[in-house]
PDB file of N, CA and C in Angstrom:
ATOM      1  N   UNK A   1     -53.056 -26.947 -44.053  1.00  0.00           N
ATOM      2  CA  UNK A   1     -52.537 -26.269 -42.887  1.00  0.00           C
ATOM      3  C   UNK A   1     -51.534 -25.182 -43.265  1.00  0.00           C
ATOM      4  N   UNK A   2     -50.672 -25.163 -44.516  1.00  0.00           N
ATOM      5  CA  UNK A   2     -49.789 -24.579 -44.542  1.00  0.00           C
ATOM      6  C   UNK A   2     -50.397 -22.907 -45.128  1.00  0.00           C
ATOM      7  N   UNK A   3     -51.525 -23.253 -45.454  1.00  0.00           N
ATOM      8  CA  UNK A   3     -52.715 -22.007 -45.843  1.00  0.00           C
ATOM      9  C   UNK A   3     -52.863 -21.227 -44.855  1.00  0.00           C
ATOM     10  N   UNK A   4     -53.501 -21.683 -43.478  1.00  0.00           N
ATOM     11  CA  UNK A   4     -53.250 -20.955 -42.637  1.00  0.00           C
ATOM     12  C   UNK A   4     -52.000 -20.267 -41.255  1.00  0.00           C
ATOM     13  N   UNK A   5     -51.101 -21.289 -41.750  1.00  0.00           N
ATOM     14  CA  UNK A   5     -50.199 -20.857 -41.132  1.00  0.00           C
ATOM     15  C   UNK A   5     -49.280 -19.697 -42.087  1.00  0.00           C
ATOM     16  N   UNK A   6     -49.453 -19.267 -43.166  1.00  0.00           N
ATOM     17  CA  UNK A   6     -49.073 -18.673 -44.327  1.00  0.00           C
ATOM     18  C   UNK A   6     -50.216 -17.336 -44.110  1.00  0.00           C
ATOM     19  N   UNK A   7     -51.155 -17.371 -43.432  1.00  0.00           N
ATOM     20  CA  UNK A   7     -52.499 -16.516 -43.259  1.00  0.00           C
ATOM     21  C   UNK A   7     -52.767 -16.588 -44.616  1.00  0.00           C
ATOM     22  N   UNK A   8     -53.219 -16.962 -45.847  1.00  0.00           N
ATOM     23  CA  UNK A   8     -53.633 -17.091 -46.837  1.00  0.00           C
ATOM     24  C   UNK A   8     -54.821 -17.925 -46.781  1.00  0.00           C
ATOM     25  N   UNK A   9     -55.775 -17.769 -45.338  1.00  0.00           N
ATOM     26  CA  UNK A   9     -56.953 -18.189 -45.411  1.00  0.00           C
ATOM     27  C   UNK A   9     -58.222 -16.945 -45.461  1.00  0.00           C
ATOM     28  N   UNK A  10     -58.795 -16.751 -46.494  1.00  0.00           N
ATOM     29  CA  UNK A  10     -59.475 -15.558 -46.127  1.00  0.00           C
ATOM     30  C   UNK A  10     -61.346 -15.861 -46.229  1.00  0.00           C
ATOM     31  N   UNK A  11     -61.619 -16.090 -44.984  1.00  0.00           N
ATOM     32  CA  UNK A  11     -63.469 -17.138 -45.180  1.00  0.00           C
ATOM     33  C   UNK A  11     -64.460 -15.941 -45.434  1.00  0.00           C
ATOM     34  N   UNK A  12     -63.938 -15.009 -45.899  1.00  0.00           N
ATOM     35  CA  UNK A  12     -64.842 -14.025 -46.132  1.00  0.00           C
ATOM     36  C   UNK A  12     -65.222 -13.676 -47.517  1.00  0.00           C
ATOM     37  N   UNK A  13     -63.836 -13.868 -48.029  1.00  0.00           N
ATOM     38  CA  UNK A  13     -64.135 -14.340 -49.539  1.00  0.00           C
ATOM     39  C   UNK A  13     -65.071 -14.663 -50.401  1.00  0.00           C
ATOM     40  N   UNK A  14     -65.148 -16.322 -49.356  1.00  0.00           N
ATOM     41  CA  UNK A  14     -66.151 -17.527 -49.935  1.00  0.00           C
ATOM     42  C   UNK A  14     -67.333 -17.218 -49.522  1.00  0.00           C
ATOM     43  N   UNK A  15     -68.148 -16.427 -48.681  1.00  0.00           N
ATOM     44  CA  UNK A  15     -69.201 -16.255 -48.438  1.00  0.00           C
ATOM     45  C   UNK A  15     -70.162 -15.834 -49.530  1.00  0.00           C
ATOM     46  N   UNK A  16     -70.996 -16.007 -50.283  1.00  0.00           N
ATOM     47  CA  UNK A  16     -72.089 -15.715 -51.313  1.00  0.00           C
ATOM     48  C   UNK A  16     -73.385 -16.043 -50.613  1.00  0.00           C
ATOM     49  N   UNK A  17     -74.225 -15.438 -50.345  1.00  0.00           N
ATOM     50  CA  UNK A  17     -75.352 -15.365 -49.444  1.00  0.00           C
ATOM     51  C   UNK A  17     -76.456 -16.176 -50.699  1.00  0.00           C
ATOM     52  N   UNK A  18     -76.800 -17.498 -50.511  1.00  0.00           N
ATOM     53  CA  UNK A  18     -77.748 -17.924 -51.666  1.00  0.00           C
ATOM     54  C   UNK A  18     -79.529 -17.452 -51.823  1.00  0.00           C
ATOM     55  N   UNK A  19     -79.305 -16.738 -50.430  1.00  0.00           N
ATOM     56  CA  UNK A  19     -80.833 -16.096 -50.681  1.00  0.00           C
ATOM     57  C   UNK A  19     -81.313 -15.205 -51.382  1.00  0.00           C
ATOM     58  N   UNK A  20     -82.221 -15.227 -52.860  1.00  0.00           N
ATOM     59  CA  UNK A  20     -82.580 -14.377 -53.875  1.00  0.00           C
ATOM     60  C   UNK A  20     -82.664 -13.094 -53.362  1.00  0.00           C
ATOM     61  N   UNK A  21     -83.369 -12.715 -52.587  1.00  0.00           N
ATOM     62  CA  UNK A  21     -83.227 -11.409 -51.734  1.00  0.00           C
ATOM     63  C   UNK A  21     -82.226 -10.332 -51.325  1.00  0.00           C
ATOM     64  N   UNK A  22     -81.048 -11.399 -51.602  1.00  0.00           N
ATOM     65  CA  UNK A  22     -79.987 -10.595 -51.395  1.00  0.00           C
ATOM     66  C   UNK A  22     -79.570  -9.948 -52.485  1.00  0.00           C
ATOM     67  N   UNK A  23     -79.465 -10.273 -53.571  1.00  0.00           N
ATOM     68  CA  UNK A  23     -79.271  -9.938 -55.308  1.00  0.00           C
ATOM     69  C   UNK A  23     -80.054  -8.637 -55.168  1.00  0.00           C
ATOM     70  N   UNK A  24     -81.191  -9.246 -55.290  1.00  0.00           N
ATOM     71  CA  UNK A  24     -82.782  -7.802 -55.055  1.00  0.00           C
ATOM     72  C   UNK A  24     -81.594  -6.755 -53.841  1.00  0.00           C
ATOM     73  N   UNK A  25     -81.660  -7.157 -52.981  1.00  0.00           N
ATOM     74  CA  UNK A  25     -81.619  -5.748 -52.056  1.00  0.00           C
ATOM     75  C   UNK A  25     -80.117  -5.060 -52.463  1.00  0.00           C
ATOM     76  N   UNK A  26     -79.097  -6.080 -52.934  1.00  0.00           N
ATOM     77  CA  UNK A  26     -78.065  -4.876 -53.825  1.00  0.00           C
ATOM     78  C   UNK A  26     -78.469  -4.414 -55.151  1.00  0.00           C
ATOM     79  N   UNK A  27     -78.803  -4.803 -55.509  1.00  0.00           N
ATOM     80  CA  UNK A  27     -79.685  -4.032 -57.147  1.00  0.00           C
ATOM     81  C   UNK A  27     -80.090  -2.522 -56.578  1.00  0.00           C
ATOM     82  N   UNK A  28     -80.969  -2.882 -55.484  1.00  0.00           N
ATOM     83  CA  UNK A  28     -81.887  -1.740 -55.213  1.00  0.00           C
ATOM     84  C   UNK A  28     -80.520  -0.702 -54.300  1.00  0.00           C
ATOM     85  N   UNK A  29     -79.493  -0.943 -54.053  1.00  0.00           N
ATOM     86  CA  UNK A  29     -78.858  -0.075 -53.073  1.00  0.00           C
ATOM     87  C   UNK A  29     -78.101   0.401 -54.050  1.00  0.00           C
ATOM     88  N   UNK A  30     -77.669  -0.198 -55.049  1.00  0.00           N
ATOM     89  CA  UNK A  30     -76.970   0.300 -56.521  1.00  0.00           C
ATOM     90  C   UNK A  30     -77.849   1.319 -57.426  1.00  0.00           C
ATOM     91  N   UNK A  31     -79.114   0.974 -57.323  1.00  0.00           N
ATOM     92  CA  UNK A  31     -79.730   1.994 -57.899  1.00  0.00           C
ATOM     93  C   UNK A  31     -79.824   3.177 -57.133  1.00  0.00           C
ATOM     94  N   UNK A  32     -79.850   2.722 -55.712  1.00  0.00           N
ATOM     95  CA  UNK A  32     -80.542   4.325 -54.784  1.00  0.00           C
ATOM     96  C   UNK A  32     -79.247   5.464 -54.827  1.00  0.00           C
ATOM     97  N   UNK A  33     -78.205   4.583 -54.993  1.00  0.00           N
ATOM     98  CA  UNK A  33     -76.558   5.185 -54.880  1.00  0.00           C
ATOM     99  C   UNK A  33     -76.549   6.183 -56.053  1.00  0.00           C
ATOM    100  N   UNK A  34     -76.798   5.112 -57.463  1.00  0.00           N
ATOM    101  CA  UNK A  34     -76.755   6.019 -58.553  1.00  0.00           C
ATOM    102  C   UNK A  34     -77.373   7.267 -58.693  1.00  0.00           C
ATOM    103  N   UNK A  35     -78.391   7.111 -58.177  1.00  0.00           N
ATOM    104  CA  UNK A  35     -79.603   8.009 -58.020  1.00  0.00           C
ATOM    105  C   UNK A  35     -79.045   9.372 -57.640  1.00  0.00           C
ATOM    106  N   UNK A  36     -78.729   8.889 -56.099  1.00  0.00           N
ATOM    107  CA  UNK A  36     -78.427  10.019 -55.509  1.00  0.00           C
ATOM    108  C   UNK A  36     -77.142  10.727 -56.239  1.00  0.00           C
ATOM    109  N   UNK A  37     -76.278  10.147 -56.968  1.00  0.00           N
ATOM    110  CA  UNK A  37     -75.208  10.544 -57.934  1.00  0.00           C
ATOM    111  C   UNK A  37     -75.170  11.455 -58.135  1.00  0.00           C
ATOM    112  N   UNK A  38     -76.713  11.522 -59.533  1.00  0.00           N
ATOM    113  CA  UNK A  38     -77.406  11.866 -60.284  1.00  0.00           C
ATOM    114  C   UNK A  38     -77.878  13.426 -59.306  1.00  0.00           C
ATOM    115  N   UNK A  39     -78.453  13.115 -58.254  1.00  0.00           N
ATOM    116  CA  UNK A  39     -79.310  14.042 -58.025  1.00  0.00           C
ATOM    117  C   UNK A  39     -78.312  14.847 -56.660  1.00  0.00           C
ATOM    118  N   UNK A  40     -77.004  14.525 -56.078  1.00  0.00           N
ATOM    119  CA  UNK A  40     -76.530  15.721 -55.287  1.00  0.00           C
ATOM    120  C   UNK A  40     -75.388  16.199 -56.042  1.00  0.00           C
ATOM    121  N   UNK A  41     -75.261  17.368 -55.366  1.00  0.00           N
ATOM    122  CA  UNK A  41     -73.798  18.065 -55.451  1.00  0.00           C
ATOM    123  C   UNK A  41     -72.588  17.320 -55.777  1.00  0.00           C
ATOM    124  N   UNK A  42     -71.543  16.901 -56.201  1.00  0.00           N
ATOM    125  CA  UNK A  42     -70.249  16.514 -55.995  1.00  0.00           C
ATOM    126  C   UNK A  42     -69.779  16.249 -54.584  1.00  0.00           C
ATOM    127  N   UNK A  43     -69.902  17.336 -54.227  1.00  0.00           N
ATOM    128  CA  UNK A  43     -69.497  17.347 -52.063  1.00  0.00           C
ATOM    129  C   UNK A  43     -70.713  17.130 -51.545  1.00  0.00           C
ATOM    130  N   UNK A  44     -71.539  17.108 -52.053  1.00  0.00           N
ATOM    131  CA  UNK A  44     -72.788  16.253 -50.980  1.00  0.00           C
ATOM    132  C   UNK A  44     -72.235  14.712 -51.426  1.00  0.00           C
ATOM    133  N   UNK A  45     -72.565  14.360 -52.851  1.00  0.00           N
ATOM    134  CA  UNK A  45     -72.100  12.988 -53.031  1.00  0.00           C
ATOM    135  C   UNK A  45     -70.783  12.102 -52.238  1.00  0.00           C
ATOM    136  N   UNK A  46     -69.960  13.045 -52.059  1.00  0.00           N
ATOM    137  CA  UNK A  46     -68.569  12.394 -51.018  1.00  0.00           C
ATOM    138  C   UNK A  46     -68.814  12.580 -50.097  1.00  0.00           C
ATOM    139  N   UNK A  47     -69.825  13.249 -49.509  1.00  0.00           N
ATOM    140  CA  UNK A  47     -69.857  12.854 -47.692  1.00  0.00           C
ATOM    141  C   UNK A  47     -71.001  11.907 -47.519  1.00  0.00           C
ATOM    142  N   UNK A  48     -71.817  11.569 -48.767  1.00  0.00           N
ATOM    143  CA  UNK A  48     -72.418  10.083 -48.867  1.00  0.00           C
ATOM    144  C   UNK A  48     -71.807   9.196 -48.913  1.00  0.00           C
ATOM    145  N   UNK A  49     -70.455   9.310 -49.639  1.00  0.00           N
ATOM    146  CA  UNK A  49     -69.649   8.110 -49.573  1.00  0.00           C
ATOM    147  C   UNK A  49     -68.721   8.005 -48.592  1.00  0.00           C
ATOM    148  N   UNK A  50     -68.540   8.992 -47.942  1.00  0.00           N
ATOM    149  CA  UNK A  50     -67.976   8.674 -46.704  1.00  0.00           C
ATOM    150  C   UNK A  50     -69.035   8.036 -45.835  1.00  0.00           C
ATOM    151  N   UNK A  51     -70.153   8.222 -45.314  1.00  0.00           N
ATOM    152  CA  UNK A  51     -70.871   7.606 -44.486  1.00  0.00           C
ATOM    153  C   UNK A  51     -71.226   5.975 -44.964  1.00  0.00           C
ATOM    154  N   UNK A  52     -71.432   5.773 -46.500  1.00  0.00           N
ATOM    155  CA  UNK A  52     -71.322   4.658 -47.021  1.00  0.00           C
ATOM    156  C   UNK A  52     -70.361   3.184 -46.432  1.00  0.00           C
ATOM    157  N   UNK A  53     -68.941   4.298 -46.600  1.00  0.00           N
ATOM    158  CA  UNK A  53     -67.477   3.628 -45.810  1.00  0.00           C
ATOM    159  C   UNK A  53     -67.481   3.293 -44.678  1.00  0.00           C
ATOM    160  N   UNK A  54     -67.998   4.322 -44.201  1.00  0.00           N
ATOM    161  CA  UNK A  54     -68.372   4.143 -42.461  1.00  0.00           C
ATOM    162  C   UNK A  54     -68.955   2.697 -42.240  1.00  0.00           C
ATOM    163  N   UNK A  55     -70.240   2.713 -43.134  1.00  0.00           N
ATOM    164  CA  UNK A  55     -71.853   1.762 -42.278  1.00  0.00           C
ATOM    165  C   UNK A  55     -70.446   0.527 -43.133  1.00  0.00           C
ATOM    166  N   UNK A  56     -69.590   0.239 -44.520  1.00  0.00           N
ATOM    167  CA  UNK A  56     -69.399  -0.670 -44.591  1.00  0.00           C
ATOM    168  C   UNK A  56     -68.205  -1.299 -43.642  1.00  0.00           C
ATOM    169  N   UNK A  57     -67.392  -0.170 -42.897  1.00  0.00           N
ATOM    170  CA  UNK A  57     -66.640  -0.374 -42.011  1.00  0.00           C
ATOM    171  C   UNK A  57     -66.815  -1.371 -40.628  1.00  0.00           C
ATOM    172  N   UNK A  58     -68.163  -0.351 -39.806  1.00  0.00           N
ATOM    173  CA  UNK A  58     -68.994  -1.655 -39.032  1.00  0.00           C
ATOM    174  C   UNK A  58     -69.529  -2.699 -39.383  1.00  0.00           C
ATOM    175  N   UNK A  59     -69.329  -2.982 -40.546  1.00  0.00           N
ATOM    176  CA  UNK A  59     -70.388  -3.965 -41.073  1.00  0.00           C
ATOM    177  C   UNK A  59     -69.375  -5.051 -41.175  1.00  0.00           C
ATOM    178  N   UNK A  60     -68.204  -4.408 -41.324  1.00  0.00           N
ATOM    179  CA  UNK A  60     -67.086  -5.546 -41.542  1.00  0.00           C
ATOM    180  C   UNK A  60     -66.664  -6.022 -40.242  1.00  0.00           C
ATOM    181  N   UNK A  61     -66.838  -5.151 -39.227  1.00  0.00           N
ATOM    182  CA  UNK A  61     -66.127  -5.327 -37.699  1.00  0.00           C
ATOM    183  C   UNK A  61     -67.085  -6.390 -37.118  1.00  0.00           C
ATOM    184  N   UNK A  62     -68.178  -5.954 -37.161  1.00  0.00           N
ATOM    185  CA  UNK A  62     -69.589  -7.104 -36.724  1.00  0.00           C
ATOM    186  C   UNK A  62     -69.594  -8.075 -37.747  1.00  0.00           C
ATOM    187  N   UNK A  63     -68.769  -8.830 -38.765  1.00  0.00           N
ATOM    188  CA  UNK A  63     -69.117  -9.713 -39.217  1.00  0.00           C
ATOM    189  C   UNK A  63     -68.037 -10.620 -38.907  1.00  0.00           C
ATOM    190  N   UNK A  64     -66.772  -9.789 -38.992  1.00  0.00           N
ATOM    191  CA  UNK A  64     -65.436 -10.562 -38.286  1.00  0.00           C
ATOM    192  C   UNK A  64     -65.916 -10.750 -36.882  1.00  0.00           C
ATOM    193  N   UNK A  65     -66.248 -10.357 -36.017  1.00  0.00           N
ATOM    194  CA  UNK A  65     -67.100 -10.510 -34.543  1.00  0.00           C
ATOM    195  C   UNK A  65     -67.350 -11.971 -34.369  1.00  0.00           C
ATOM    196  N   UNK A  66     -68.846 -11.776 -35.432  1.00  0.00           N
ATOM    197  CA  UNK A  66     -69.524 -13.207 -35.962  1.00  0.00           C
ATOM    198  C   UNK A  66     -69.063 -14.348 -35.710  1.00  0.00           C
ATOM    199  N   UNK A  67     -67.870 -14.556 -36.663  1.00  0.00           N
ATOM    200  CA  UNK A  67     -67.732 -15.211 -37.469  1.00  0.00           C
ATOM    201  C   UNK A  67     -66.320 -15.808 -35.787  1.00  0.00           C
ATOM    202  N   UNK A  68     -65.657 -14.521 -35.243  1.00  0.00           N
ATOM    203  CA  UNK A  68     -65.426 -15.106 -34.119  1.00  0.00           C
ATOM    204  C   UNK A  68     -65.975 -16.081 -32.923  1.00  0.00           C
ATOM    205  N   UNK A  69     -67.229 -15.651 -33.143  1.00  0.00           N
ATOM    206  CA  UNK A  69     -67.778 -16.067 -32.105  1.00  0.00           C
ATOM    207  C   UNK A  69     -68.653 -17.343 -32.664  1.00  0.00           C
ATOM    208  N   UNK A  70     -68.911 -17.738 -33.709  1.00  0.00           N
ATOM    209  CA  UNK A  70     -69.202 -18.834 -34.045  1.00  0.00           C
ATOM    210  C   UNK A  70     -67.935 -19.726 -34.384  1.00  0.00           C
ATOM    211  N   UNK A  71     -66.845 -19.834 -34.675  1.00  0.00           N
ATOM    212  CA  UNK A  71     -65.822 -20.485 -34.390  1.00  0.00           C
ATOM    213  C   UNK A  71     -65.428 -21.038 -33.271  1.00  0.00           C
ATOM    214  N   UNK A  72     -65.635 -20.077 -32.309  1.00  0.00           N
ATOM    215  CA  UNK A  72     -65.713 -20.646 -30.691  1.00  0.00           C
ATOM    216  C   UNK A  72     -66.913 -21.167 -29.753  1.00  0.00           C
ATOM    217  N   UNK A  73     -67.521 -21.008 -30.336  1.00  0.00           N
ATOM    218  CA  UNK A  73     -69.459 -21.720 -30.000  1.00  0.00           C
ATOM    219  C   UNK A  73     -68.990 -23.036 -31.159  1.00  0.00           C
ATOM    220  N   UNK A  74     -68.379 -23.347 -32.154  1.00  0.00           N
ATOM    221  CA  UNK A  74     -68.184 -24.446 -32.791  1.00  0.00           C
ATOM    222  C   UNK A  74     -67.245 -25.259 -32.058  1.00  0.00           C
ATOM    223  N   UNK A  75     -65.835 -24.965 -31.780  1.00  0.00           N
ATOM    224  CA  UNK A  75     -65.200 -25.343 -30.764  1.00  0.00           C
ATOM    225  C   UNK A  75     -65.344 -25.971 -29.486  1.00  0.00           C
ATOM    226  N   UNK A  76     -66.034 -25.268 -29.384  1.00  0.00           N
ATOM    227  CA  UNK A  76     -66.646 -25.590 -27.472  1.00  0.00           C
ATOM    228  C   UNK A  76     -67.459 -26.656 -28.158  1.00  0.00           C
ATOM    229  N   UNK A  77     -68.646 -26.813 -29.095  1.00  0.00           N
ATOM    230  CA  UNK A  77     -69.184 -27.920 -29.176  1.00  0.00           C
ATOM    231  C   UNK A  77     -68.538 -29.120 -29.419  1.00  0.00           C
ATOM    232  N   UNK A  78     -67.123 -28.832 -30.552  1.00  0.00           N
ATOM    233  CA  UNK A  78     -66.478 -30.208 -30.577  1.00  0.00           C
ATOM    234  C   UNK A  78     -66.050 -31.029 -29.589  1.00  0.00           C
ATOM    235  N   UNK A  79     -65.869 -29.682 -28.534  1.00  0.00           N
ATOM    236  CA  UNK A  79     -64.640 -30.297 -27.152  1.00  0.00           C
ATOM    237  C   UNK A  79     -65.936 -31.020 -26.289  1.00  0.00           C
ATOM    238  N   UNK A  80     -67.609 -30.794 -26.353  1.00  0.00           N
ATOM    239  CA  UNK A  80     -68.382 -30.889 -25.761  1.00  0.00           C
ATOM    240  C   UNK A  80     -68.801 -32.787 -25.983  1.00  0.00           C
ATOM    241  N   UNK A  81     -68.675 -32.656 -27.109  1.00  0.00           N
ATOM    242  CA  UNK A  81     -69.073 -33.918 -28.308  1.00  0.00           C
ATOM    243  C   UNK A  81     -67.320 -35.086 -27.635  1.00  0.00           C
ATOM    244  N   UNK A  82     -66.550 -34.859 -27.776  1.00  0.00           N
ATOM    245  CA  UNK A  82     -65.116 -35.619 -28.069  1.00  0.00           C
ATOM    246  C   UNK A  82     -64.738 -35.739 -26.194  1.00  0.00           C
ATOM    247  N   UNK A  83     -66.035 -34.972 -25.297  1.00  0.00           N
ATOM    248  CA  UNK A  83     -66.165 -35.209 -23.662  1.00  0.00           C
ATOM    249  C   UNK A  83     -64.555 -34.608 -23.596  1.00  0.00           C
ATOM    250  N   UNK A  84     -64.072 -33.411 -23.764  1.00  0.00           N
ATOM    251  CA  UNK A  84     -62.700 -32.629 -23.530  1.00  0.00           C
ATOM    252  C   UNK A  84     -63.464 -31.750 -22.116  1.00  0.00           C
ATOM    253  N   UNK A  85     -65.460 -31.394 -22.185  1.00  0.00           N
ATOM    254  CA  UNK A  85     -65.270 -30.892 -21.293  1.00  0.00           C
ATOM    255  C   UNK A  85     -65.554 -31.506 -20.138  1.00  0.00           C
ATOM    256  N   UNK A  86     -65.308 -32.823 -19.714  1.00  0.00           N
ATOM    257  CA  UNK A  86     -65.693 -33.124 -18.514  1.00  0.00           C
ATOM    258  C   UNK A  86     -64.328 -33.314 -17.130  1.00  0.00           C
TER     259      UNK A  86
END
């Protein structure tokens, strides 16, 4: 408890996705990145990586979302289970 009352809980951390697929599809986004490195401008390459920042920006907002909303769909089931909602 004193973890999260300290906010030194961070569940995003621990997440490692065990599906092989996932390995594969960053391999392949590491290569397409390099690629494009390789093959634009300097200032084309940074406004790739700005849009990069971007898609990983939402990606972070919709996963904190998630991860809200399954905490409270978990919740509600405990209170559902322990009859808190009757």
């Amino acid at each position: 408890m004193k973890k999260l009352y300290y906010g030194n809980i961070c569940p995003d951390e621990h997440i490692h996705p065990e599906n092989p697929e996932y390995k594969l599809l960053n391999e392949k986004i590491s290569n397409s990145i390099e690629a494009y490195h390789k093959k634009l401008t300097p200032d084309e390459y940074d406004e790739l990586e700005k849009l990069i920042d971007l898609l990983g920006q939402t990606t972070s907002m919709y996963s904190a979302a998630a991860y809200t909303e399954g905490f409270r769909l978990g919740a509600l089931m405990i209170m559902e289970v322990m009859g808190a909602g009757k």
